[in-house]
N, C-alpha and C. Protein backbone atom coordinates (compact mmCIF):
# COMPACT_ATOMS: atom_id res chain seq x y z
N UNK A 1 293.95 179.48 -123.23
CA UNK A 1 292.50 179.39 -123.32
C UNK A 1 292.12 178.68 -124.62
N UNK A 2 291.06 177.85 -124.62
CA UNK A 2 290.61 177.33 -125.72
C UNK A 2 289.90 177.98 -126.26
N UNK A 3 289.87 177.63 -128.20
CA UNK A 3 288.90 178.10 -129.16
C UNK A 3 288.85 176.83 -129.94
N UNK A 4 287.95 177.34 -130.01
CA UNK A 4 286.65 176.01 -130.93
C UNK A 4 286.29 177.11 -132.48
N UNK A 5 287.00 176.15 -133.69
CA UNK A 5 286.98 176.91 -135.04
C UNK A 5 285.75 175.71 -135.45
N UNK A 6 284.22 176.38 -135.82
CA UNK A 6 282.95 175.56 -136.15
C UNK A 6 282.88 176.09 -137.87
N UNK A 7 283.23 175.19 -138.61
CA UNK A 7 283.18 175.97 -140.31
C UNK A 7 282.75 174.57 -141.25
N UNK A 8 282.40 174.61 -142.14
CA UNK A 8 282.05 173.50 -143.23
C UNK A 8 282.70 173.35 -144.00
N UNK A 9 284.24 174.30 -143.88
CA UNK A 9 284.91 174.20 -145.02
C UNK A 9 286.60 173.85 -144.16
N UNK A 10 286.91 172.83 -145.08
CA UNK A 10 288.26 172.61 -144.41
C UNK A 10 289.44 172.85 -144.49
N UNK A 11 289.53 174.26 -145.67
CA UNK A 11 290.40 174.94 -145.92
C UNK A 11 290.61 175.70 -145.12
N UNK A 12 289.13 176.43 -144.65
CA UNK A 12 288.82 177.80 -143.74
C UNK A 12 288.78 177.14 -142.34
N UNK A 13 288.82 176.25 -141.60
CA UNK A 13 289.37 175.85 -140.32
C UNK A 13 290.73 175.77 -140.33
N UNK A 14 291.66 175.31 -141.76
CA UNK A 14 293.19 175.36 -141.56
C UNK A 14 293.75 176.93 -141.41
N UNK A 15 292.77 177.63 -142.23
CA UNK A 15 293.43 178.76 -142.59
C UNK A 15 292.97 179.52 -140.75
N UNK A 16 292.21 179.26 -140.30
CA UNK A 16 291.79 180.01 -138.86
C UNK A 16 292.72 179.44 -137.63
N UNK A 17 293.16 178.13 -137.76
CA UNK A 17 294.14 177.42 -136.95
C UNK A 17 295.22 178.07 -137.24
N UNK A 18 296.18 178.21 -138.26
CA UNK A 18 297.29 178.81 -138.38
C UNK A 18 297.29 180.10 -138.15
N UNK A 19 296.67 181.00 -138.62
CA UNK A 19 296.47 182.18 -137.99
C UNK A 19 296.63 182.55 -136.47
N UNK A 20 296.10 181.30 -136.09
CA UNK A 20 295.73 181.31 -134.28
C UNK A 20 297.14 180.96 -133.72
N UNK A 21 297.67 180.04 -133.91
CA UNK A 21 298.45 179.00 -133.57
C UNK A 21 300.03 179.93 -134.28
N UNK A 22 300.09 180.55 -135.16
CA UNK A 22 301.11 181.43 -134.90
C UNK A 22 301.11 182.14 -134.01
N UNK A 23 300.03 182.96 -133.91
CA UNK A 23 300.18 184.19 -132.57
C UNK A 23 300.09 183.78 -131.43
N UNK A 24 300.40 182.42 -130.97
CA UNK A 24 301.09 181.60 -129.87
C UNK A 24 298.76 181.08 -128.97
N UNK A 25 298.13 180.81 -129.85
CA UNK A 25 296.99 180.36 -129.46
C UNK A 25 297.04 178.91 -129.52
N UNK A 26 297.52 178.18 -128.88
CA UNK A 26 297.60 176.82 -129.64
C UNK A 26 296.62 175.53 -128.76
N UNK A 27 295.60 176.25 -127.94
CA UNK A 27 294.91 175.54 -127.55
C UNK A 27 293.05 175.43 -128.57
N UNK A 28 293.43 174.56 -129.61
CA UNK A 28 292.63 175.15 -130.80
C UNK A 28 291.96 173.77 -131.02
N UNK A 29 290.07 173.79 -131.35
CA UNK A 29 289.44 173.07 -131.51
C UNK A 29 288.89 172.79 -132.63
N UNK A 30 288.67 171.68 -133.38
CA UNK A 30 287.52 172.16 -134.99
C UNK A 30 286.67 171.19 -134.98
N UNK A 31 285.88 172.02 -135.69
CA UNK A 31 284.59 171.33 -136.13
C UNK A 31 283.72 171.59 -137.58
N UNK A 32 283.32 170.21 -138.10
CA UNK A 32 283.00 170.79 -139.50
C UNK A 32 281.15 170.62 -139.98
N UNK A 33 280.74 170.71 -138.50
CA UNK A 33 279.24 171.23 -138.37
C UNK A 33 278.80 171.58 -136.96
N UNK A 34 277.60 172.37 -136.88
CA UNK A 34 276.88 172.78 -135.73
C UNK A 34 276.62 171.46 -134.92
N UNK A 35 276.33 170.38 -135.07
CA UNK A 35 275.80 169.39 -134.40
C UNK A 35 277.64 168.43 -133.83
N UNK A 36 278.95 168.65 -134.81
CA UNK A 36 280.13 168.09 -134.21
C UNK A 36 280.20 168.80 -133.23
N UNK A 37 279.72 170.31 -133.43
CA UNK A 37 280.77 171.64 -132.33
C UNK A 37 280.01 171.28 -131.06
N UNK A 38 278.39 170.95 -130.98
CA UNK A 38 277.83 170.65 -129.36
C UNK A 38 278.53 169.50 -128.96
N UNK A 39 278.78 168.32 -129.54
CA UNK A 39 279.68 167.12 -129.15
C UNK A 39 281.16 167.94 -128.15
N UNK A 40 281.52 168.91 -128.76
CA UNK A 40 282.72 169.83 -127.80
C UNK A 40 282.43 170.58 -126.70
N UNK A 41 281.38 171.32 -127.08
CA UNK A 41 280.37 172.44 -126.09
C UNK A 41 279.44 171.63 -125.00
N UNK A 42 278.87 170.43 -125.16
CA UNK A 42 278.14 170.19 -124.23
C UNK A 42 278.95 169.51 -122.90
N UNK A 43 278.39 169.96 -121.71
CA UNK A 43 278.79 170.05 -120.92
C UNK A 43 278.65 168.38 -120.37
N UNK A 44 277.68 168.13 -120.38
CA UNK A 44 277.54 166.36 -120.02
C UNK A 44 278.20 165.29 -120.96
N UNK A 45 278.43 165.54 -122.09
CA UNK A 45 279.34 165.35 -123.58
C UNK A 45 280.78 165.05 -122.85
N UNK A 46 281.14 166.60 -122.82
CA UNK A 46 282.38 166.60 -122.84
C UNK A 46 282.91 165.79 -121.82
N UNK A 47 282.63 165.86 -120.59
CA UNK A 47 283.02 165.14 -119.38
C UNK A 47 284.27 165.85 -118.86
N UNK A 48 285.14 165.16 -118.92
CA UNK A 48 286.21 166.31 -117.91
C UNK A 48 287.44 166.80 -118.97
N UNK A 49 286.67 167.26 -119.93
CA UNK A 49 287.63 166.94 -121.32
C UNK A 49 287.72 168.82 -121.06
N UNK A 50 288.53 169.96 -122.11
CA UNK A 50 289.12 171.37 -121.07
C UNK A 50 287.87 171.82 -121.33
N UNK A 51 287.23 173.00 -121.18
CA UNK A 51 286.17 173.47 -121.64
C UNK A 51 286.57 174.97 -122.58
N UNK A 52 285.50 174.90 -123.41
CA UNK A 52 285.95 175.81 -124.51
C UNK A 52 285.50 177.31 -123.67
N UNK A 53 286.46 178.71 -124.27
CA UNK A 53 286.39 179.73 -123.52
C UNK A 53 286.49 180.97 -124.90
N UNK A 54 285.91 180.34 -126.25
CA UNK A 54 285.77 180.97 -127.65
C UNK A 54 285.33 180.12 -129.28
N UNK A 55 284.20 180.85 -129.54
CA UNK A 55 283.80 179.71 -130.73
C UNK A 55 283.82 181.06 -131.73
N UNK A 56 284.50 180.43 -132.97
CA UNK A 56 284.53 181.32 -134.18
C UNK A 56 283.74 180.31 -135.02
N UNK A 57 282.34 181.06 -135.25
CA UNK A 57 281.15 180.14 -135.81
C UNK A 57 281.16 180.90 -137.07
N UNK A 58 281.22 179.79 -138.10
CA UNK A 58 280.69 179.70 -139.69
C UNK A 58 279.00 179.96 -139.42
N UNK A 59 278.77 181.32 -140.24
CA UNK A 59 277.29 181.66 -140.42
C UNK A 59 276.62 180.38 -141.16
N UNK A 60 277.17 180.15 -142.67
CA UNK A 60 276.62 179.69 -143.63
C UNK A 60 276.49 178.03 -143.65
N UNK A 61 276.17 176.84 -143.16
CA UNK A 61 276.51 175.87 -142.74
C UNK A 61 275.24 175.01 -142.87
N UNK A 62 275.67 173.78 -143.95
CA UNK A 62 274.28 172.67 -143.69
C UNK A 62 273.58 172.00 -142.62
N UNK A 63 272.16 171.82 -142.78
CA UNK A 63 271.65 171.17 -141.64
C UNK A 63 271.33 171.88 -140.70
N UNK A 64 272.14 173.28 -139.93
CA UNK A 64 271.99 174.05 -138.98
C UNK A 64 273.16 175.16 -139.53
N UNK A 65 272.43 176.34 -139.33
CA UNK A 65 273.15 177.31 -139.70
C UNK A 65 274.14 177.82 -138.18
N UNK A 66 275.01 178.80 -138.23
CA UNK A 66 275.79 179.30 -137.64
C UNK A 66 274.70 180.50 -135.93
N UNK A 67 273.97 181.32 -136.99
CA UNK A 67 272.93 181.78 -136.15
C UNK A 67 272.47 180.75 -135.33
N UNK A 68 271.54 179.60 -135.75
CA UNK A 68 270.69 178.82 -135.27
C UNK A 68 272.11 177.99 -133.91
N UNK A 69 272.65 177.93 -134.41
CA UNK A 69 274.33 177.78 -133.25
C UNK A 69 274.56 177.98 -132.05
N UNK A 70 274.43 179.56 -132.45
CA UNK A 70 274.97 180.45 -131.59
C UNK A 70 273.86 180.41 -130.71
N UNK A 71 272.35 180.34 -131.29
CA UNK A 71 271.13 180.56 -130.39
C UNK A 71 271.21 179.00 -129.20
N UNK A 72 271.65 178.31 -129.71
CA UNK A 72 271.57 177.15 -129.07
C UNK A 72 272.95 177.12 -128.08
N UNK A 73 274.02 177.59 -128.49
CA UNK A 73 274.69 178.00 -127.38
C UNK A 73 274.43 179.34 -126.01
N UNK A 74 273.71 179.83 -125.95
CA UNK A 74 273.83 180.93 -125.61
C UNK A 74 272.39 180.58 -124.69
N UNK A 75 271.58 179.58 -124.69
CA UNK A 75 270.29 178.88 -124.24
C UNK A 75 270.89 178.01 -122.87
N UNK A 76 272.40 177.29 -123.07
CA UNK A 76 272.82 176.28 -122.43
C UNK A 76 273.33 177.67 -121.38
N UNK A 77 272.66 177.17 -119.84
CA UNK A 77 273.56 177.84 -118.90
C UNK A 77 274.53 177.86 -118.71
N UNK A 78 275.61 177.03 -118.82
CA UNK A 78 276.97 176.85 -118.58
C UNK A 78 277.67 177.06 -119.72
N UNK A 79 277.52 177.59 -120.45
CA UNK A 79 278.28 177.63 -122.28
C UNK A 79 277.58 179.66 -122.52
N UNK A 80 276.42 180.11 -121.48
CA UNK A 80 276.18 181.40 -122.12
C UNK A 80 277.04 182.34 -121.87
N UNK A 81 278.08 182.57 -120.96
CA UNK A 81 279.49 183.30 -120.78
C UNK A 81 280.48 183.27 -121.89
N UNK A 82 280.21 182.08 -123.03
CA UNK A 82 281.30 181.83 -123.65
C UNK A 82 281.30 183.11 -125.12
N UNK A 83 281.84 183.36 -125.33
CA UNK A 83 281.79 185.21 -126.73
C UNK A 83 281.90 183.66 -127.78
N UNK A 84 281.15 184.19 -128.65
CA UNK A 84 281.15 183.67 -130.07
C UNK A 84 280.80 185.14 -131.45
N UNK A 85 281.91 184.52 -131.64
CA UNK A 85 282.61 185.59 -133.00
C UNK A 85 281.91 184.56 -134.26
N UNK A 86 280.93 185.30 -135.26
CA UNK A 86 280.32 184.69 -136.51
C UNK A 86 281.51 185.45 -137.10
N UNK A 87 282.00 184.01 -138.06
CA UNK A 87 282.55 184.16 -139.63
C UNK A 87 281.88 184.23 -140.51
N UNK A 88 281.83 184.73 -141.10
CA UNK A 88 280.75 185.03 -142.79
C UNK A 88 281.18 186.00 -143.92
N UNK A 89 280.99 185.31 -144.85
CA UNK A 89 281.20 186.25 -146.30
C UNK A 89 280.20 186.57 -147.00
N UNK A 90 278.73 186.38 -146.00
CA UNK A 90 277.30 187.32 -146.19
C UNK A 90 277.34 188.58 -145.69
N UNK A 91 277.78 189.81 -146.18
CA UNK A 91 277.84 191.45 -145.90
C UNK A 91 276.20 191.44 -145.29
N UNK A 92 275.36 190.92 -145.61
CA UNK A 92 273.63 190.85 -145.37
C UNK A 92 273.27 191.55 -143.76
N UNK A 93 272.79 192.81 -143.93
CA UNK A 93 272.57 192.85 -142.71
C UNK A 93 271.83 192.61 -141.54
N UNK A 94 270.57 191.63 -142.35
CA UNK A 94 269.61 191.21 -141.73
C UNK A 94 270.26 189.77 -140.87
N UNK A 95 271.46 189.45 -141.73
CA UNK A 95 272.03 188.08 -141.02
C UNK A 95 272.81 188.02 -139.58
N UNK A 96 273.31 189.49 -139.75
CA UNK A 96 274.15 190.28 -138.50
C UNK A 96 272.91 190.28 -137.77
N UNK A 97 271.94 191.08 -137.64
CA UNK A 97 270.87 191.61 -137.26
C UNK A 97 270.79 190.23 -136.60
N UNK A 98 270.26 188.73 -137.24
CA UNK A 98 270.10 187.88 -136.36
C UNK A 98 270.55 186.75 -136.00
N UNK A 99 271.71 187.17 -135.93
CA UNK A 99 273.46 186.38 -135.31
C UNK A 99 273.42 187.87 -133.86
N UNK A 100 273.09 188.89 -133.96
CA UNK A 100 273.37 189.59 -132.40
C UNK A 100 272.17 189.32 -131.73
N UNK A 101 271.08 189.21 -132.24
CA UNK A 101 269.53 188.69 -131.49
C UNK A 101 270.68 187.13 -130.89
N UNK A 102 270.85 186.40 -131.84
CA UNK A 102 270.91 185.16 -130.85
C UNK A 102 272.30 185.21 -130.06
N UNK A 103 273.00 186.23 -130.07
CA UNK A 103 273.31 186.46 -128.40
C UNK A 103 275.53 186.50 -129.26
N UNK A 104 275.86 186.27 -130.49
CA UNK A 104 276.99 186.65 -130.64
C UNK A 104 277.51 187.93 -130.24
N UNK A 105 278.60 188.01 -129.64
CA UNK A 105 279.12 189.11 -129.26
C UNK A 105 280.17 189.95 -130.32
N UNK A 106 280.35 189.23 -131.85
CA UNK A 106 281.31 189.72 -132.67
C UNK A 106 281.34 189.38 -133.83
N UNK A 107 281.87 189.98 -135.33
CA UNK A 107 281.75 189.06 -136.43
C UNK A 107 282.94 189.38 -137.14
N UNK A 108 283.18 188.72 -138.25
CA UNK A 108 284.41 189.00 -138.88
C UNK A 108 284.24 188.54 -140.08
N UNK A 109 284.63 189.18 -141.41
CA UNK A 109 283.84 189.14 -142.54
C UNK A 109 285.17 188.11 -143.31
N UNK A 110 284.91 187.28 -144.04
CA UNK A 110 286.10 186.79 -145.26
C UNK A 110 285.69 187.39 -146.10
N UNK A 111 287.07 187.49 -146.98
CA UNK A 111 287.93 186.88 -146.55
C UNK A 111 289.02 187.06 -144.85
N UNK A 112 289.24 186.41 -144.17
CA UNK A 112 290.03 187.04 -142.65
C UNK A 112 290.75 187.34 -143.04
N UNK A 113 291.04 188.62 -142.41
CA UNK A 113 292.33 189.14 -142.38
C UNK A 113 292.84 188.66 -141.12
N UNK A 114 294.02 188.66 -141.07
CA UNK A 114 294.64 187.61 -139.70
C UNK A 114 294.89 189.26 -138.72
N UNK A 115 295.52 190.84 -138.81
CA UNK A 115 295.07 191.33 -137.76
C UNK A 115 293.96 191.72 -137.19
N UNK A 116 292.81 191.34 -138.49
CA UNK A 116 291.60 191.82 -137.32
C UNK A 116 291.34 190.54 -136.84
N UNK A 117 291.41 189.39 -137.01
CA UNK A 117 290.77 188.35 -136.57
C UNK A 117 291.47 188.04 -134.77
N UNK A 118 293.25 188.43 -134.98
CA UNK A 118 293.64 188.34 -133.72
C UNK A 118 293.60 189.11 -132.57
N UNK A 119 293.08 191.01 -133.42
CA UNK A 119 292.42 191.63 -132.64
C UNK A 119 291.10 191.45 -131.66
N UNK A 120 289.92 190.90 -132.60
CA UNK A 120 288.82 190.42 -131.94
C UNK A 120 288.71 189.06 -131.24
N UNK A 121 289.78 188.06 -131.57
CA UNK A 121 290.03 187.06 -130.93
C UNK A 121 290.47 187.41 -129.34
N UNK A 122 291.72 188.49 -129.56
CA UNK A 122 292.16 188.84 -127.82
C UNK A 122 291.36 189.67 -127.05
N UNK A 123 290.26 190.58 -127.81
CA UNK A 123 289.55 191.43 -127.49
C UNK A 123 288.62 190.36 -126.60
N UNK A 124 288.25 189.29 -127.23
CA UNK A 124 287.03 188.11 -127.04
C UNK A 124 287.87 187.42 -125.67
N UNK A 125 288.53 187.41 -125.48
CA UNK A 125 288.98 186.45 -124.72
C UNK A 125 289.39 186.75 -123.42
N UNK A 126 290.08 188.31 -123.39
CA UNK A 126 290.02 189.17 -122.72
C UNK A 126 288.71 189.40 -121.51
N UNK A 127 287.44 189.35 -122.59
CA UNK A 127 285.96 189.69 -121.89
C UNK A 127 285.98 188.36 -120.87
N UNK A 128 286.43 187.19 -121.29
CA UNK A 128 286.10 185.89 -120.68
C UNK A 128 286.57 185.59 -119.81
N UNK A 129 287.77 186.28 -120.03
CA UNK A 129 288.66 185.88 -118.69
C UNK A 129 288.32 187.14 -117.35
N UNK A 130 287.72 187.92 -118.39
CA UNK A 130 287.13 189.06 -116.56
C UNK A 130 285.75 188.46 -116.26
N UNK A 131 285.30 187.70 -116.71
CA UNK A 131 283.97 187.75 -116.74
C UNK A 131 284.15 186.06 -116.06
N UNK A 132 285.20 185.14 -115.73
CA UNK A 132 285.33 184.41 -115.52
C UNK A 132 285.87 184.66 -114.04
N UNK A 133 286.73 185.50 -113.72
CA UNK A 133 287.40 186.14 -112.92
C UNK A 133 286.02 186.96 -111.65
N UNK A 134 285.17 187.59 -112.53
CA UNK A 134 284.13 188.12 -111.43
C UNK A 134 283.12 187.01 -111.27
N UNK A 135 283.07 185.84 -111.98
CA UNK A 135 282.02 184.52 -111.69
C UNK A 135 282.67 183.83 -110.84
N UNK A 136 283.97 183.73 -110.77
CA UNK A 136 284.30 182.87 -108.89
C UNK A 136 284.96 184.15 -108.01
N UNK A 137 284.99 185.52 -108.31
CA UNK A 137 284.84 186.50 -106.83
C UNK A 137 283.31 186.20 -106.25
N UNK A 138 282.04 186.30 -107.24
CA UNK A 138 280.96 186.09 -106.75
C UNK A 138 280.82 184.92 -106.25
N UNK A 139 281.15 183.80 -106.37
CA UNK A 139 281.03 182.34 -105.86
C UNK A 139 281.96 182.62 -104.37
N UNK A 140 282.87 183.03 -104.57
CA UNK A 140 283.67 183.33 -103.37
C UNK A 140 282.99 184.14 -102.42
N UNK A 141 282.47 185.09 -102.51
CA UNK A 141 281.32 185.77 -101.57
C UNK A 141 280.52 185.02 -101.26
N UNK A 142 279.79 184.35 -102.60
CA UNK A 142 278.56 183.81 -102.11
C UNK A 142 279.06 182.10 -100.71
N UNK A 143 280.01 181.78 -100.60
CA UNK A 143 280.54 180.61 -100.30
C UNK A 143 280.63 180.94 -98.82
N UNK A 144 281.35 182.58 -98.72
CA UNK A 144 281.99 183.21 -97.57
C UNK A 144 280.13 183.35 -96.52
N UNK A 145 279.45 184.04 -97.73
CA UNK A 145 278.16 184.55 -96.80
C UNK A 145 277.44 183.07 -96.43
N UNK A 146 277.43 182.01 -96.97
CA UNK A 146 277.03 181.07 -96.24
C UNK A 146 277.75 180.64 -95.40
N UNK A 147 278.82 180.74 -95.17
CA UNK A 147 279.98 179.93 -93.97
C UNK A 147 279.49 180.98 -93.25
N UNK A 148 279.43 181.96 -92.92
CA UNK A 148 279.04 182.92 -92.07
C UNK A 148 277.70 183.27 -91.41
N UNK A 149 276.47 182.52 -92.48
CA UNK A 149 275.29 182.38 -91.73
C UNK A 149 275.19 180.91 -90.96
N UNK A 150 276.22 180.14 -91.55
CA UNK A 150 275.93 178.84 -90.70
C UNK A 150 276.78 178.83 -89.19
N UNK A 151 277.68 179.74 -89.39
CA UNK A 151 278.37 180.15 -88.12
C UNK A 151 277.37 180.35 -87.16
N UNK A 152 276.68 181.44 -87.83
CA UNK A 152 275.97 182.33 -86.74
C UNK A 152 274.97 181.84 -86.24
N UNK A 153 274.27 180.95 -86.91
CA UNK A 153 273.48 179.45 -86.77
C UNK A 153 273.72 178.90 -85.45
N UNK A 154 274.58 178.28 -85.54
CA UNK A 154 275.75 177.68 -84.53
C UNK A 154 275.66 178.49 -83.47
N UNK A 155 276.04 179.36 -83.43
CA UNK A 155 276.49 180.05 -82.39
C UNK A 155 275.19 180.32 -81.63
N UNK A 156 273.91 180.26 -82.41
CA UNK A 156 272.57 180.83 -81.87
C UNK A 156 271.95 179.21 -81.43
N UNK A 157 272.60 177.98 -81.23
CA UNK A 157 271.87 176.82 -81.22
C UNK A 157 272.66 176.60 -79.37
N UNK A 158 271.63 175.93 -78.72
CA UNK A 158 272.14 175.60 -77.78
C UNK A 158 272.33 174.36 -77.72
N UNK A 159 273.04 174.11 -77.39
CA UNK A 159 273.53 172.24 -77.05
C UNK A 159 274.63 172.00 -76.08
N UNK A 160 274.32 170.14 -75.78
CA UNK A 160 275.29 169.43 -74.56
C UNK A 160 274.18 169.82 -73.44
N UNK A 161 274.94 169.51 -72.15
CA UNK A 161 274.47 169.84 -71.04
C UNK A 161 274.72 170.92 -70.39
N UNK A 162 273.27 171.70 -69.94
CA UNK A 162 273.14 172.82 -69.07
C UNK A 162 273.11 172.72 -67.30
N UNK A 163 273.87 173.21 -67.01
CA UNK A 163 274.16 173.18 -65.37
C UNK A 163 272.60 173.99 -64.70
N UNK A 164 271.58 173.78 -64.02
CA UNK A 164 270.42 174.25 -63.62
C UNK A 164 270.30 174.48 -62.20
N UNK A 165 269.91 174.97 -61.50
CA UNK A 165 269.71 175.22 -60.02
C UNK A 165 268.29 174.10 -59.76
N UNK A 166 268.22 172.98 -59.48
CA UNK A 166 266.98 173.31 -58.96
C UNK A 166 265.90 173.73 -58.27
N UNK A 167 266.87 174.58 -57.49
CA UNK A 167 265.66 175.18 -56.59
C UNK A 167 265.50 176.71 -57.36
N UNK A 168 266.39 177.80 -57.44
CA UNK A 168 265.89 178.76 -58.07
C UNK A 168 265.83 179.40 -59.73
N UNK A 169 266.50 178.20 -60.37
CA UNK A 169 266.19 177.54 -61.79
C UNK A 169 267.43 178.92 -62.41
N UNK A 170 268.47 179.12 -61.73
CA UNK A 170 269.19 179.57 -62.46
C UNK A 170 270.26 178.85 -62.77
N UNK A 171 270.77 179.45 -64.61
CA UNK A 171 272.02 178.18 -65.27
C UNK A 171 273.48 178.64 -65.05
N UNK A 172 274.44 177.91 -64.49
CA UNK A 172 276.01 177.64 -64.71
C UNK A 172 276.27 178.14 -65.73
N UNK A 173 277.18 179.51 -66.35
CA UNK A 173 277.60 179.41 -67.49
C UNK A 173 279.03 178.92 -67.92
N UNK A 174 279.34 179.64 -68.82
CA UNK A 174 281.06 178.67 -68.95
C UNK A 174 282.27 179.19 -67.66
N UNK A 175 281.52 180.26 -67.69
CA UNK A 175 282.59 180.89 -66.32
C UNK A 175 282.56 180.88 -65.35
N UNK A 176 281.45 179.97 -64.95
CA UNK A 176 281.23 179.20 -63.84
C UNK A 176 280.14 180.10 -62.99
N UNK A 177 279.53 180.99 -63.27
CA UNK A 177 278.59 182.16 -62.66
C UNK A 177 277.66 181.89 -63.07
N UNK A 178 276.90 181.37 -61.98
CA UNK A 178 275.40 181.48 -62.13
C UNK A 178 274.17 182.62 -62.66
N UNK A 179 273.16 182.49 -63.50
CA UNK A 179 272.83 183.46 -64.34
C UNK A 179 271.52 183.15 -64.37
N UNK A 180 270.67 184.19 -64.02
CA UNK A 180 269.06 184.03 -64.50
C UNK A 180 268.95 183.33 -65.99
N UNK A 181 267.97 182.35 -66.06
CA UNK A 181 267.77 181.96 -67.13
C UNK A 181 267.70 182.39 -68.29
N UNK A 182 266.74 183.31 -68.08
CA UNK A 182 266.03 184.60 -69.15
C UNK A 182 267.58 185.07 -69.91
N UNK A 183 268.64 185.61 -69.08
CA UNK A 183 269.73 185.90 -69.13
C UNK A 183 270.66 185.15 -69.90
N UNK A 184 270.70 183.97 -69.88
CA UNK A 184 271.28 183.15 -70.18
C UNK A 184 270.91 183.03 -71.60
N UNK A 185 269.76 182.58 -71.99
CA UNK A 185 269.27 182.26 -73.04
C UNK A 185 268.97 183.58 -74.19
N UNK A 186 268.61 184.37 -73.45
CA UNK A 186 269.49 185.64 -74.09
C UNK A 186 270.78 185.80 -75.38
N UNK A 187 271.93 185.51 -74.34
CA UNK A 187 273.11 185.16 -75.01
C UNK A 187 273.28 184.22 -75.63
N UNK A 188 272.93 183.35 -75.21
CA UNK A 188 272.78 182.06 -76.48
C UNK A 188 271.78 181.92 -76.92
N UNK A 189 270.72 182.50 -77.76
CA UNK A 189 269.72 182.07 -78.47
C UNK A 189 269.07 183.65 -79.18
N UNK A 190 268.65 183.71 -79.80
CA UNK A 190 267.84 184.49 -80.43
C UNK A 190 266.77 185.12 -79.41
N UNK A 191 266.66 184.28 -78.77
CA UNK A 191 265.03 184.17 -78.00
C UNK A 191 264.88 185.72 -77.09
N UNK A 192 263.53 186.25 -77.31
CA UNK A 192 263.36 187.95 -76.34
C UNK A 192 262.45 187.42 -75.58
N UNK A 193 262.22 187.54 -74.20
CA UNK A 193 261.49 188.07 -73.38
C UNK A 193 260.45 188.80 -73.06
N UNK A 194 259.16 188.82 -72.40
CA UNK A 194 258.66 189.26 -71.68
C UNK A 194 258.13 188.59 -70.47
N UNK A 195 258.04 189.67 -69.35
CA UNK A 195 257.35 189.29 -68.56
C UNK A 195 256.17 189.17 -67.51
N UNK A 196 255.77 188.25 -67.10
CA UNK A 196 254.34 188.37 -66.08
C UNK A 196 254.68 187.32 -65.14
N UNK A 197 253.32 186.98 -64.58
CA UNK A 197 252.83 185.69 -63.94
C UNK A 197 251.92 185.25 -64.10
N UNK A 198 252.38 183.73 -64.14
CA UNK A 198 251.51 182.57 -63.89
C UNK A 198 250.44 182.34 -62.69
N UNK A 199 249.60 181.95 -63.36
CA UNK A 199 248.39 181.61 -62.49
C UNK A 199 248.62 181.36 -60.80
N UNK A 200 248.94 179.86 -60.86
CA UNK A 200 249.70 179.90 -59.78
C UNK A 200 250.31 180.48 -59.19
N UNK A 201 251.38 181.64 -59.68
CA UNK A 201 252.16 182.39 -59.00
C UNK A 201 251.44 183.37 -58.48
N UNK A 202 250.63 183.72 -58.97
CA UNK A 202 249.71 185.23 -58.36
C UNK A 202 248.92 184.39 -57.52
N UNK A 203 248.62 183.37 -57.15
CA UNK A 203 247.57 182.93 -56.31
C UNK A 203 248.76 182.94 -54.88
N UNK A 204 249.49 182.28 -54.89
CA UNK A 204 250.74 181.90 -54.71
C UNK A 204 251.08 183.66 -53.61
N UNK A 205 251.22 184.27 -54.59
CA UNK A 205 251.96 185.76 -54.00
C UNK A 205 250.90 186.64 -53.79
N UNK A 206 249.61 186.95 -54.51
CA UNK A 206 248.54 187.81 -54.38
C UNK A 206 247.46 186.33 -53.97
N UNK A 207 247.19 186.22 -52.48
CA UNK A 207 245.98 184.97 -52.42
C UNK A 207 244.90 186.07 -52.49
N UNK A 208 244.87 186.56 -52.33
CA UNK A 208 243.62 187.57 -52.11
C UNK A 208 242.65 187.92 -53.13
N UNK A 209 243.55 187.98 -54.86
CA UNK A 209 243.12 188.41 -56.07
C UNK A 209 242.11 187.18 -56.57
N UNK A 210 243.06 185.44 -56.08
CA UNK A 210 241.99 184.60 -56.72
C UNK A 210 241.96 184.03 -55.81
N UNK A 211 240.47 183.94 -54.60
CA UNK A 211 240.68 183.44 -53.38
C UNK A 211 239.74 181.87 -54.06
N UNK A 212 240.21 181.32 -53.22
CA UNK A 212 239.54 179.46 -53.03
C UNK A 212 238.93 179.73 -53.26
């Protein structure tokens, strides 16, 4: 799985790569501002380049801070599944306070310590991959329940040619048995029934009710 290391300092992206990349992570991205890391994250950007599945975002950062980041990741539909872990050596808790408003799921204070960082790294990645895992079971349902209403679609449409009586207007079915219409259409169609008569027909069978 990929991670994307977003920091201003290029000591502290080496030092987060090696960390990673020992404990056998070696699908590892950097960036040394908020505006390089969307060049990675955006989805029309990237093109068919892997897609990132973890960003360890630098709070403190020119031009656009780490918060302001995360808020802008977490806005993009296709990038808001992704856990972003803030790095920071601001203890400030108003900064936590609004790094979890804009939607980070984790933080980790420097200096890193490399087992908590690989703790919350597998912890993070862990979430993504179930959470990636129940986003195509649901696509898979959702895929199944449309193949299944278009079936039934189908199955409710009549078409080709119908075999007809013309004299007592009943249809040929596939089994070769002739079938009241009403009957017929029944089974193949949605369509319910009721019944009466037509004008004609009651004149027809009752002359008496509507005489000349």
């Amino acid at each position: 799985m990929s991670i994307l290391i977003v920091d201003d300092s290029s000591d502290q992206r080496a030092l987060l790569s090696s960390i990673l990349d020992k404990a056998g992570h070696t699908d590892i991205l950097c960036a040394d501002s908020a505006k390089s890391a969307w060049k990675l994250l955006d989805p029309a950007a990237r093109g068919t380049d892997p897609r990132v599945d973890l960003v360890l975002m630098d709070v403190l950062m020119p031009e656009q801070d780490g918060v302001e980041a995360c808020r802008q990741i977490k806005t993009c539909a296709d990038l808001r599944d992704v856990p972003v872990i803030m790095v920071t050596a601001d203890n400030d808790l108003s900064n936590l306070k609004a790094a979890f408003a804009a939607g980070a799921n984790d933080y980790i204070n420097k200096p890193v310590q490399s087992v908590e960082l690989l703790a919350r790294v597998s912890s993070a990645l862990a979430l993504k991959q179930e959470t990636d895992r129940r986003k195509a079971h649901e696509l898979e349902l959702q895929r199944s329940n449309e193949e299944l209403q278009r079936a039934l679609r189908e199955v409710k449409v009549l078409r080709g040619l119908i075999p007809i009586c013309a004299s007592c207007k009943k249809i040929r079915n596939d089994g070769g048995f002739w079938q009241q219409l009403e009957e017929y259409l029944s089974q193949h169609s949605e369509a319910e029934f009721s019944h009466g008569l037509c004008l004609p027909c009651i004149k027809r069978l009752y002359p008496g009710v509507y005489p000349d």
